[in-house]
PDB file of N, CA and C in Angstrom:
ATOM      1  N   UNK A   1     166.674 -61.725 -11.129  1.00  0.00           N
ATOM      2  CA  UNK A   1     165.891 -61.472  -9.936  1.00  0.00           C
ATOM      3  C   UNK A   1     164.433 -61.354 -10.349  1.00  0.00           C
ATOM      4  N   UNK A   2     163.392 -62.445 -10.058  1.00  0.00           N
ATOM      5  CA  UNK A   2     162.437 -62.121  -9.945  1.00  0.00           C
ATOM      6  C   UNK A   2     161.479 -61.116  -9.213  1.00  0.00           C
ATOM      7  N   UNK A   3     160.876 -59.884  -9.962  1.00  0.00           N
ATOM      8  CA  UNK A   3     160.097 -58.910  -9.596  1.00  0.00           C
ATOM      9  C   UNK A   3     159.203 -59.117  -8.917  1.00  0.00           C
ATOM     10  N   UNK A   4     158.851 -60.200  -9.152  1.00  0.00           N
ATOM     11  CA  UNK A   4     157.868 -60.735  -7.907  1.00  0.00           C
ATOM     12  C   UNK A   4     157.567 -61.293  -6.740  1.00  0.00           C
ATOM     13  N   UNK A   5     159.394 -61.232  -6.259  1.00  0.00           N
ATOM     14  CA  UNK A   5     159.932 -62.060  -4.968  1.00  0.00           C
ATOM     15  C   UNK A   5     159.152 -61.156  -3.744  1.00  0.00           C
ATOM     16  N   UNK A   6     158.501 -61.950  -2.891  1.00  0.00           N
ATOM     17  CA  UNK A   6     157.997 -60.939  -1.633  1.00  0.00           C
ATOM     18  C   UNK A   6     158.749 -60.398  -1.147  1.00  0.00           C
ATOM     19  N   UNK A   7     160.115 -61.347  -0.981  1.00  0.00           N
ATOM     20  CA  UNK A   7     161.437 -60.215  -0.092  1.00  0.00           C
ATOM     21  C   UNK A   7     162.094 -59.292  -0.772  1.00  0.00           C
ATOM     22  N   UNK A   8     161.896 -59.052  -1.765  1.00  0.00           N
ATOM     23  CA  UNK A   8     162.724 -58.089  -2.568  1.00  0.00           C
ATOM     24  C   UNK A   8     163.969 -57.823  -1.933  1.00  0.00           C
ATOM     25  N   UNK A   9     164.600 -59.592  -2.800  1.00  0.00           N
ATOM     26  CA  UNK A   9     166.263 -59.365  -2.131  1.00  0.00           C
ATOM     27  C   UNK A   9     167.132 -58.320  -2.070  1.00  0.00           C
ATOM     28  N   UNK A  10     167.131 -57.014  -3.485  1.00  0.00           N
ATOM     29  CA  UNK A  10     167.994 -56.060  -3.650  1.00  0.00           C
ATOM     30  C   UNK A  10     167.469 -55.239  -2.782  1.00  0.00           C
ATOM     31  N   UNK A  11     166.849 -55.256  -1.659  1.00  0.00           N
ATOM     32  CA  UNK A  11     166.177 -53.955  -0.300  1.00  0.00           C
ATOM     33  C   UNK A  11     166.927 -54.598   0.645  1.00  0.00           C
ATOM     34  N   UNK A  12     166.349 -55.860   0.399  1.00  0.00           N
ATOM     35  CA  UNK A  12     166.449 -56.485   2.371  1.00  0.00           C
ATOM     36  C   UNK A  12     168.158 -57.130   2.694  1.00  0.00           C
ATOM     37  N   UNK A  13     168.770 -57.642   1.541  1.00  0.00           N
ATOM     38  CA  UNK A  13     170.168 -58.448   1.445  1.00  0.00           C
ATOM     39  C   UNK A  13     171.049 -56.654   1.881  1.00  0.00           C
ATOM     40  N   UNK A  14     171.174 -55.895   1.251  1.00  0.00           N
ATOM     41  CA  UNK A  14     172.002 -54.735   1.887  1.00  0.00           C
ATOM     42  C   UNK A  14     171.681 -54.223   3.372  1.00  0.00           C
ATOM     43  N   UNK A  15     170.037 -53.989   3.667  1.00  0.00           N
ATOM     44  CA  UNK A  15     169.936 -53.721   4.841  1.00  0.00           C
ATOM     45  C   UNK A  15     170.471 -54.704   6.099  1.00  0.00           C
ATOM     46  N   UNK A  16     169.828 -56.076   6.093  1.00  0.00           N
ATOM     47  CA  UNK A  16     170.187 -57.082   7.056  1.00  0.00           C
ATOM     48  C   UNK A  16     171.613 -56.595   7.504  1.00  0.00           C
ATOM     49  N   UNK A  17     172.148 -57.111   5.803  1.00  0.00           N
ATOM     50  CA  UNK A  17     174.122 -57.375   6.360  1.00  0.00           C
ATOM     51  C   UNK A  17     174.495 -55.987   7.165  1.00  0.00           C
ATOM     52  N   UNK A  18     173.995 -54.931   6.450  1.00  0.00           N
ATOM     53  CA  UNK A  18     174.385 -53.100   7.543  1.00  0.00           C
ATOM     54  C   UNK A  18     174.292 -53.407   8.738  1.00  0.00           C
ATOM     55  N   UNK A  19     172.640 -53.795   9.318  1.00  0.00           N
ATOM     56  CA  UNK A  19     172.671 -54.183  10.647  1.00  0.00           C
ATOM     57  C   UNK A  19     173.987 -55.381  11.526  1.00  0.00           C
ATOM     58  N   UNK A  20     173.893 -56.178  10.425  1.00  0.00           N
ATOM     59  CA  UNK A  20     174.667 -57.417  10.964  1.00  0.00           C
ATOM     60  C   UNK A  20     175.559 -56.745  11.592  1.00  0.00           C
ATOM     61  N   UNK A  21     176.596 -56.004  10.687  1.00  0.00           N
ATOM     62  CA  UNK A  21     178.013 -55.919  10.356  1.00  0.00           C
ATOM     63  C   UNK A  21     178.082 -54.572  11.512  1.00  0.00           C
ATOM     64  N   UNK A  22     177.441 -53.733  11.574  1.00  0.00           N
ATOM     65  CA  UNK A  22     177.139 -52.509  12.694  1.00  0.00           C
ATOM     66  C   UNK A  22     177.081 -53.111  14.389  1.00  0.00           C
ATOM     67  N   UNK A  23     176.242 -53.971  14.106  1.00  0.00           N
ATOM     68  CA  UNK A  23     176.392 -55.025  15.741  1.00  0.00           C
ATOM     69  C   UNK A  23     177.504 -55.625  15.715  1.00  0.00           C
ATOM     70  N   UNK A  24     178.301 -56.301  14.996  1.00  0.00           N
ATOM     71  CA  UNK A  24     179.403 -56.703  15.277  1.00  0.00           C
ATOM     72  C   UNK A  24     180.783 -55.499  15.621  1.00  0.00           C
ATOM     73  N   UNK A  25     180.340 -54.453  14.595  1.00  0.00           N
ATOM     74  CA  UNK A  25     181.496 -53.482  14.954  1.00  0.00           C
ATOM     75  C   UNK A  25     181.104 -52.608  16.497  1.00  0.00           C
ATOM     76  N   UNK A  26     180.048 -52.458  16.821  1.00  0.00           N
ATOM     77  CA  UNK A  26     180.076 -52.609  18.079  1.00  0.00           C
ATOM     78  C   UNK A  26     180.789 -52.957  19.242  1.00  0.00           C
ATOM     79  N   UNK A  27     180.196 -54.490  19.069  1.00  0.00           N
ATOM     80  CA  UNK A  27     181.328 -55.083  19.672  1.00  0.00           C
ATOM     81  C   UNK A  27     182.481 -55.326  20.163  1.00  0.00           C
ATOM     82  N   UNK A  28     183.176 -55.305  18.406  1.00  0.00           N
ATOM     83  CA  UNK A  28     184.347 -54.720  18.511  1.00  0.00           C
ATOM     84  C   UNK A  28     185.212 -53.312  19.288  1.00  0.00           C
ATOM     85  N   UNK A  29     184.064 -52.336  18.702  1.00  0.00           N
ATOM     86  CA  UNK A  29     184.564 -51.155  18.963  1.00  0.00           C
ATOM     87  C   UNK A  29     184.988 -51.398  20.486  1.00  0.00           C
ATOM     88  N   UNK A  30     183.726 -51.485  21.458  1.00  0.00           N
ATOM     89  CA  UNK A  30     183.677 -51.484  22.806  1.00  0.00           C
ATOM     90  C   UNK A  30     184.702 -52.182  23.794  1.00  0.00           C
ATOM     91  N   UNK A  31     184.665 -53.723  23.162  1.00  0.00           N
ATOM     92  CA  UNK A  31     185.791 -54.651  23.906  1.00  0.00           C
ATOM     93  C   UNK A  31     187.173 -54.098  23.790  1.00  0.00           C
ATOM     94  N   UNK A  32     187.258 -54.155  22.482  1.00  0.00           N
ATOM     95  CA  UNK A  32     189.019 -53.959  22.024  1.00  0.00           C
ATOM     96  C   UNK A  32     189.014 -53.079  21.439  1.00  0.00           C
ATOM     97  N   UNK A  33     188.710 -51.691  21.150  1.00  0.00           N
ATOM     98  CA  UNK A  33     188.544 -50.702  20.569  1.00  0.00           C
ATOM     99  C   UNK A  33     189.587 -50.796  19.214  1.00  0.00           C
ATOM    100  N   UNK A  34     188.969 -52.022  18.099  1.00  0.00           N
ATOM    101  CA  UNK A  34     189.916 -51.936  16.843  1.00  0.00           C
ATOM    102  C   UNK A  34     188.589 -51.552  15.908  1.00  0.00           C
ATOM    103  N   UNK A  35     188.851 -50.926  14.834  1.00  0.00           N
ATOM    104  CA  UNK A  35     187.704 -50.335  14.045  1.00  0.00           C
ATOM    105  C   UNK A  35     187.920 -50.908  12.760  1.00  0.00           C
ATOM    106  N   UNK A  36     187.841 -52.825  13.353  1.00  0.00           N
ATOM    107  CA  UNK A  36     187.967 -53.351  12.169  1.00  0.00           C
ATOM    108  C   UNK A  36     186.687 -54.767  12.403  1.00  0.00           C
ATOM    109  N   UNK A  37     185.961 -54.359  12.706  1.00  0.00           N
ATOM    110  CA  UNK A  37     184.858 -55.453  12.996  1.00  0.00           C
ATOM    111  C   UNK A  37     184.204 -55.580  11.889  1.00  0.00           C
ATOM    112  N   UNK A  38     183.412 -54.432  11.236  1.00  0.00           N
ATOM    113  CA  UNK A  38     182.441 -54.783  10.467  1.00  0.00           C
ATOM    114  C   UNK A  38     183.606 -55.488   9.245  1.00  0.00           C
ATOM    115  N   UNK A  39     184.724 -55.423   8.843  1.00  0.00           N
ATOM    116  CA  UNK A  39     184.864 -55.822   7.895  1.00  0.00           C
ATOM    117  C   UNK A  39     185.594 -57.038   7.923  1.00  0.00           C
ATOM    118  N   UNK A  40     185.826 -57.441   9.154  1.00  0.00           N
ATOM    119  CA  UNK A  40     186.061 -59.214   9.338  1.00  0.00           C
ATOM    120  C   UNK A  40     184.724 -59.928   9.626  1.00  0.00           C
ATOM    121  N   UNK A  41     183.418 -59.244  10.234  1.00  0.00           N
ATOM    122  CA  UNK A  41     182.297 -59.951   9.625  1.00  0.00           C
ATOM    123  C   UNK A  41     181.921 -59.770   8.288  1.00  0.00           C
ATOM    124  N   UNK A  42     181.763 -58.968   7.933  1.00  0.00           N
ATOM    125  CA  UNK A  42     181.800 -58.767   6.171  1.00  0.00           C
ATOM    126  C   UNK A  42     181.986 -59.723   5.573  1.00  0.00           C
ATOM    127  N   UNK A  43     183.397 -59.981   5.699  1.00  0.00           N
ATOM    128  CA  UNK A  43     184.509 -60.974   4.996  1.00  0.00           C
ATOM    129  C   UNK A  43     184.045 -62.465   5.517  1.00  0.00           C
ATOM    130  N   UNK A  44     183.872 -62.668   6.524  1.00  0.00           N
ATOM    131  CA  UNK A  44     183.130 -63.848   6.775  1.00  0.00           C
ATOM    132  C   UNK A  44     181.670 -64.484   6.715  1.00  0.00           C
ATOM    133  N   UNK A  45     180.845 -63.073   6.296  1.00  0.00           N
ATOM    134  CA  UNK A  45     179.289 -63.449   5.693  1.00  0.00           C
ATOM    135  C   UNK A  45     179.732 -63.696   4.520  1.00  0.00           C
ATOM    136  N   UNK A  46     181.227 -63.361   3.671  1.00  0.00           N
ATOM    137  CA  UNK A  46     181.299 -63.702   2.099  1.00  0.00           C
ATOM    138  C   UNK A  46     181.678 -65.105   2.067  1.00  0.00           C
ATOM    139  N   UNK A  47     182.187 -65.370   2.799  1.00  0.00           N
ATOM    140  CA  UNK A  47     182.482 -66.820   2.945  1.00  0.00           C
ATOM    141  C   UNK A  47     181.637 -67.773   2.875  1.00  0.00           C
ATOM    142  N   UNK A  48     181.056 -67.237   4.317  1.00  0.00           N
ATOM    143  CA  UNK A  48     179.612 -68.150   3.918  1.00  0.00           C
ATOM    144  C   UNK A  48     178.951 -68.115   2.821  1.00  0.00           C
ATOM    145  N   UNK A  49     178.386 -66.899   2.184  1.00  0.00           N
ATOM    146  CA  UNK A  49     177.483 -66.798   0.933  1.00  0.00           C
ATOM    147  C   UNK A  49     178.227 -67.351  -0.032  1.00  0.00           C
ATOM    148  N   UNK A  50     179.134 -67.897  -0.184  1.00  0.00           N
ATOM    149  CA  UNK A  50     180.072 -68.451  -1.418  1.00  0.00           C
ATOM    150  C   UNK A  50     179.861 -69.890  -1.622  1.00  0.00           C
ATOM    151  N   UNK A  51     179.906 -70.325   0.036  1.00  0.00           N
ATOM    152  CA  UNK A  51     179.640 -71.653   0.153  1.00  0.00           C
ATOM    153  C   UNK A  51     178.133 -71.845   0.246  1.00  0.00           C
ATOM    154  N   UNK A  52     177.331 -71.042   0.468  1.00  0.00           N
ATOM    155  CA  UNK A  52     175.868 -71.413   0.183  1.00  0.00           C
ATOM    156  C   UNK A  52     175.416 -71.131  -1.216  1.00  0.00           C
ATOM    157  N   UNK A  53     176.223 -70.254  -2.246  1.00  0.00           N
ATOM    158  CA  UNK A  53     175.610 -70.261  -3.202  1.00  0.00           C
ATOM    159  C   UNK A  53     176.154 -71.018  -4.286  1.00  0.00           C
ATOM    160  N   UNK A  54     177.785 -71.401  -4.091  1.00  0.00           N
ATOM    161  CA  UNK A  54     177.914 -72.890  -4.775  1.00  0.00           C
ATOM    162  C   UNK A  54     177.676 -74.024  -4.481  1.00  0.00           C
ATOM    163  N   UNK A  55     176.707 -74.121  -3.336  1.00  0.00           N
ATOM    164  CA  UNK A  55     176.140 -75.531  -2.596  1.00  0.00           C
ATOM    165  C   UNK A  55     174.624 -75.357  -3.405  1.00  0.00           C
ATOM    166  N   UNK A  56     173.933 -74.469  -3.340  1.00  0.00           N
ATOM    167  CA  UNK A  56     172.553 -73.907  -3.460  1.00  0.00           C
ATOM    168  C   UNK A  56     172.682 -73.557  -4.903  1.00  0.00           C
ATOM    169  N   UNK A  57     173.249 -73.025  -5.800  1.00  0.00           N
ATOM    170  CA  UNK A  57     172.892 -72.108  -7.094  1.00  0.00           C
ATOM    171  C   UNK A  57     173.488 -73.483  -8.060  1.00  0.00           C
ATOM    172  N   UNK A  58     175.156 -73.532  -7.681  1.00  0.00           N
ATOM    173  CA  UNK A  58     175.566 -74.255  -8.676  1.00  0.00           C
ATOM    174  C   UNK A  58     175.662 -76.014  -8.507  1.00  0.00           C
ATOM    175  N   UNK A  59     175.552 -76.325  -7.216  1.00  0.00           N
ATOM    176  CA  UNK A  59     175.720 -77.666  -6.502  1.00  0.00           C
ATOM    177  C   UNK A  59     174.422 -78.278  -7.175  1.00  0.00           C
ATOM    178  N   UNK A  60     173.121 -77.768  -6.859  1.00  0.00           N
ATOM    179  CA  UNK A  60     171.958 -78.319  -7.232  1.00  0.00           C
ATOM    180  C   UNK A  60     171.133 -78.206  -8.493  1.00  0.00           C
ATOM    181  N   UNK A  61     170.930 -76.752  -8.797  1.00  0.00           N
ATOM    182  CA  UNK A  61     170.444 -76.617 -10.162  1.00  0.00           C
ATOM    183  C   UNK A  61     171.298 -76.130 -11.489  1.00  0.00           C
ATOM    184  N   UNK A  62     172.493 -76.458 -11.357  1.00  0.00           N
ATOM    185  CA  UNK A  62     173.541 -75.349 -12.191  1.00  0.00           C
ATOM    186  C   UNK A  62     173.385 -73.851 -12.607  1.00  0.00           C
ATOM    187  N   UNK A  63     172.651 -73.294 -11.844  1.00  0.00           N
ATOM    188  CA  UNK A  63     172.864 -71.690 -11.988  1.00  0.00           C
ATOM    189  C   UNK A  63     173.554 -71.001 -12.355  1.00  0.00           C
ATOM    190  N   UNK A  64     173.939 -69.747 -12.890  1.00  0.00           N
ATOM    191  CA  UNK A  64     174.981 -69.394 -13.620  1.00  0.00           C
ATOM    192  C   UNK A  64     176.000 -68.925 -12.229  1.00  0.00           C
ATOM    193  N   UNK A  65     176.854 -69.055 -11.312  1.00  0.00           N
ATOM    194  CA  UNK A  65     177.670 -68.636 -10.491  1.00  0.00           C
ATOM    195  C   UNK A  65     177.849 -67.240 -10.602  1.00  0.00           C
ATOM    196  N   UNK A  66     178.061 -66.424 -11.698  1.00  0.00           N
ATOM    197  CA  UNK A  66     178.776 -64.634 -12.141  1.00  0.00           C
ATOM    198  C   UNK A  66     177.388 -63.956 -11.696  1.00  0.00           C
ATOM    199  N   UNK A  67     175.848 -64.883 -11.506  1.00  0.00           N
ATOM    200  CA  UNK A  67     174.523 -63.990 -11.551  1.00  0.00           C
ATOM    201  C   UNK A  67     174.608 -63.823 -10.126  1.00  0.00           C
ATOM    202  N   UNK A  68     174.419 -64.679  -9.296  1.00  0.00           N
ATOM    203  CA  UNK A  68     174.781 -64.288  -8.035  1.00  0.00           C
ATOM    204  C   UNK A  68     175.962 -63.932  -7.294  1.00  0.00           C
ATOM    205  N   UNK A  69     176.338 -63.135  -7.310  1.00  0.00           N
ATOM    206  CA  UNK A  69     178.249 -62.586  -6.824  1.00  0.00           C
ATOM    207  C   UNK A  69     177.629 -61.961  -5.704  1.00  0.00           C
ATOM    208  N   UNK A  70     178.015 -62.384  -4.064  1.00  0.00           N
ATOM    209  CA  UNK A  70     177.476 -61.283  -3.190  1.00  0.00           C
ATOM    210  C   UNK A  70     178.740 -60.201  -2.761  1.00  0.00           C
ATOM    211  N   UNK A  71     179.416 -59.634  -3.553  1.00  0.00           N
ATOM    212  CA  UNK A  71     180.734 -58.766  -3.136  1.00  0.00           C
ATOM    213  C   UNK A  71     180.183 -57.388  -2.908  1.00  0.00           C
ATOM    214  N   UNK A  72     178.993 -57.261  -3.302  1.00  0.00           N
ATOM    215  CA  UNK A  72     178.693 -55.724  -2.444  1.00  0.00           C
ATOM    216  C   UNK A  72     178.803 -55.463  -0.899  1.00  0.00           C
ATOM    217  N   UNK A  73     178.916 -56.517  -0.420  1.00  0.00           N
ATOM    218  CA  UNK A  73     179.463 -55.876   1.038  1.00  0.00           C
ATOM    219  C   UNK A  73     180.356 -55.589   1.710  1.00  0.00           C
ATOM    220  N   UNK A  74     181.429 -56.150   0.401  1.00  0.00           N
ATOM    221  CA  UNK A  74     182.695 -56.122   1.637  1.00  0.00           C
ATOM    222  C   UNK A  74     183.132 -53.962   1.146  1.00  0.00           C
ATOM    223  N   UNK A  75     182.498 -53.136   0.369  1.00  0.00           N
ATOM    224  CA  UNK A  75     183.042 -51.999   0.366  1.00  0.00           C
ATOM    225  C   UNK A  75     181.773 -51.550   1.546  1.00  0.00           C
ATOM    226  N   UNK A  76     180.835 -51.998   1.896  1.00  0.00           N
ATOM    227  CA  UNK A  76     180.124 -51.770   2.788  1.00  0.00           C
ATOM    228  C   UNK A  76     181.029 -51.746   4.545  1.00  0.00           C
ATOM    229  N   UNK A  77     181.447 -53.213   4.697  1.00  0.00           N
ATOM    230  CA  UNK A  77     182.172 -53.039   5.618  1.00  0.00           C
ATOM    231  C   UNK A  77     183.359 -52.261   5.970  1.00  0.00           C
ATOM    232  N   UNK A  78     184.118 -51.867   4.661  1.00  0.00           N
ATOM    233  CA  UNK A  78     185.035 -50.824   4.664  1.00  0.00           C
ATOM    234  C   UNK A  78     184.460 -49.602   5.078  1.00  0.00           C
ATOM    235  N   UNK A  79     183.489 -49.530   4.247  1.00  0.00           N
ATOM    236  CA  UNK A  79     182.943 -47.759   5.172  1.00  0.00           C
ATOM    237  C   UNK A  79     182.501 -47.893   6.039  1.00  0.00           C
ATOM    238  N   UNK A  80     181.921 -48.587   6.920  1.00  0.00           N
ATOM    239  CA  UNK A  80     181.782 -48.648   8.191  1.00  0.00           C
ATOM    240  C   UNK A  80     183.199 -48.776   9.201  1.00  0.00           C
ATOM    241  N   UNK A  81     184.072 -49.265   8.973  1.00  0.00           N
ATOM    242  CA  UNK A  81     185.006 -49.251   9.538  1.00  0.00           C
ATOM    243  C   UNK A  81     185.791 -48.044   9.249  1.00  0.00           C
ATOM    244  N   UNK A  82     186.013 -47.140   7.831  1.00  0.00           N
ATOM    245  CA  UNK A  82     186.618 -45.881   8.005  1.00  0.00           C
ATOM    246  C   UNK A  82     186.007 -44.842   8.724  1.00  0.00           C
ATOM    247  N   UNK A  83     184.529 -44.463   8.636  1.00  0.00           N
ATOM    248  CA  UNK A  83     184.050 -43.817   9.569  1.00  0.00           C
ATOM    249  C   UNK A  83     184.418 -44.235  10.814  1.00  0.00           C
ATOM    250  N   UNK A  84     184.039 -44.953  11.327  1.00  0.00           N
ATOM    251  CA  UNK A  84     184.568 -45.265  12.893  1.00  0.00           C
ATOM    252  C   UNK A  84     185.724 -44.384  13.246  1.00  0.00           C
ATOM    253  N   UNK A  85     186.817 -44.698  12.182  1.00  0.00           N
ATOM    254  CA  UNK A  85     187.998 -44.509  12.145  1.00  0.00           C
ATOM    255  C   UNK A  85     188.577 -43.038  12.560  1.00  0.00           C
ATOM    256  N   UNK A  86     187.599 -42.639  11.736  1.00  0.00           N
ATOM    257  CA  UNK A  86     187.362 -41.222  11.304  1.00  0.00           C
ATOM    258  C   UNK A  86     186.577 -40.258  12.937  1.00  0.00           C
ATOM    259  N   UNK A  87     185.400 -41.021  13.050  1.00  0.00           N
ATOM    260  CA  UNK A  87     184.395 -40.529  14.345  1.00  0.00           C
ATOM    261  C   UNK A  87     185.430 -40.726  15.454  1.00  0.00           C
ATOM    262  N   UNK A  88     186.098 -41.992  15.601  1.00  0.00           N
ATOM    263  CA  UNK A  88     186.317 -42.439  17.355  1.00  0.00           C
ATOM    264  C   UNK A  88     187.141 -42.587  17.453  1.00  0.00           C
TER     265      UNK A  88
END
């Protein structure tokens, strides 16, 4: 990770997905009251990021694949969904 990235991915990549994954459990919560939203979006932003970063990291410049791993979110979406669990 370059120190000199303006976005300072390790701030903004955890915050975004919180928001993401919080609006979707929303959602969830409200329509169908299952307190499993944030972590089937979770699971499906990993999807995507898998396929964008072996399209993007290893597809184009051979990047090392193990440097970018985005699996910090899916224990993210778990705690958002046990609290729920827990609150409602």
């Amino acid at each position: 990770i370059d120190f000199k990235d303006r976005r300072m991915w390790p701030t903004v990549t955890p915050i975004v997905a919180m928001c993401f994954a919080a609006a979707a459990q929303s959602f969830f919560w409200t329509r169908f009251r299952l307190p499993i939203g944030a972590t089937t979006v979770v699971l499906a932003l990993l999807i995507g990021e898998w396929i964008n970063r072996y399209d993007n990291f290893w597809g184009w410049t051979f990047f090392p694949i193990n440097l970018v791993f985005p699996s910090a979110l899916i224990p993210m979406g778990f705690w958002l969904d046990i609290v729920l669990m827990i609150v409602g």
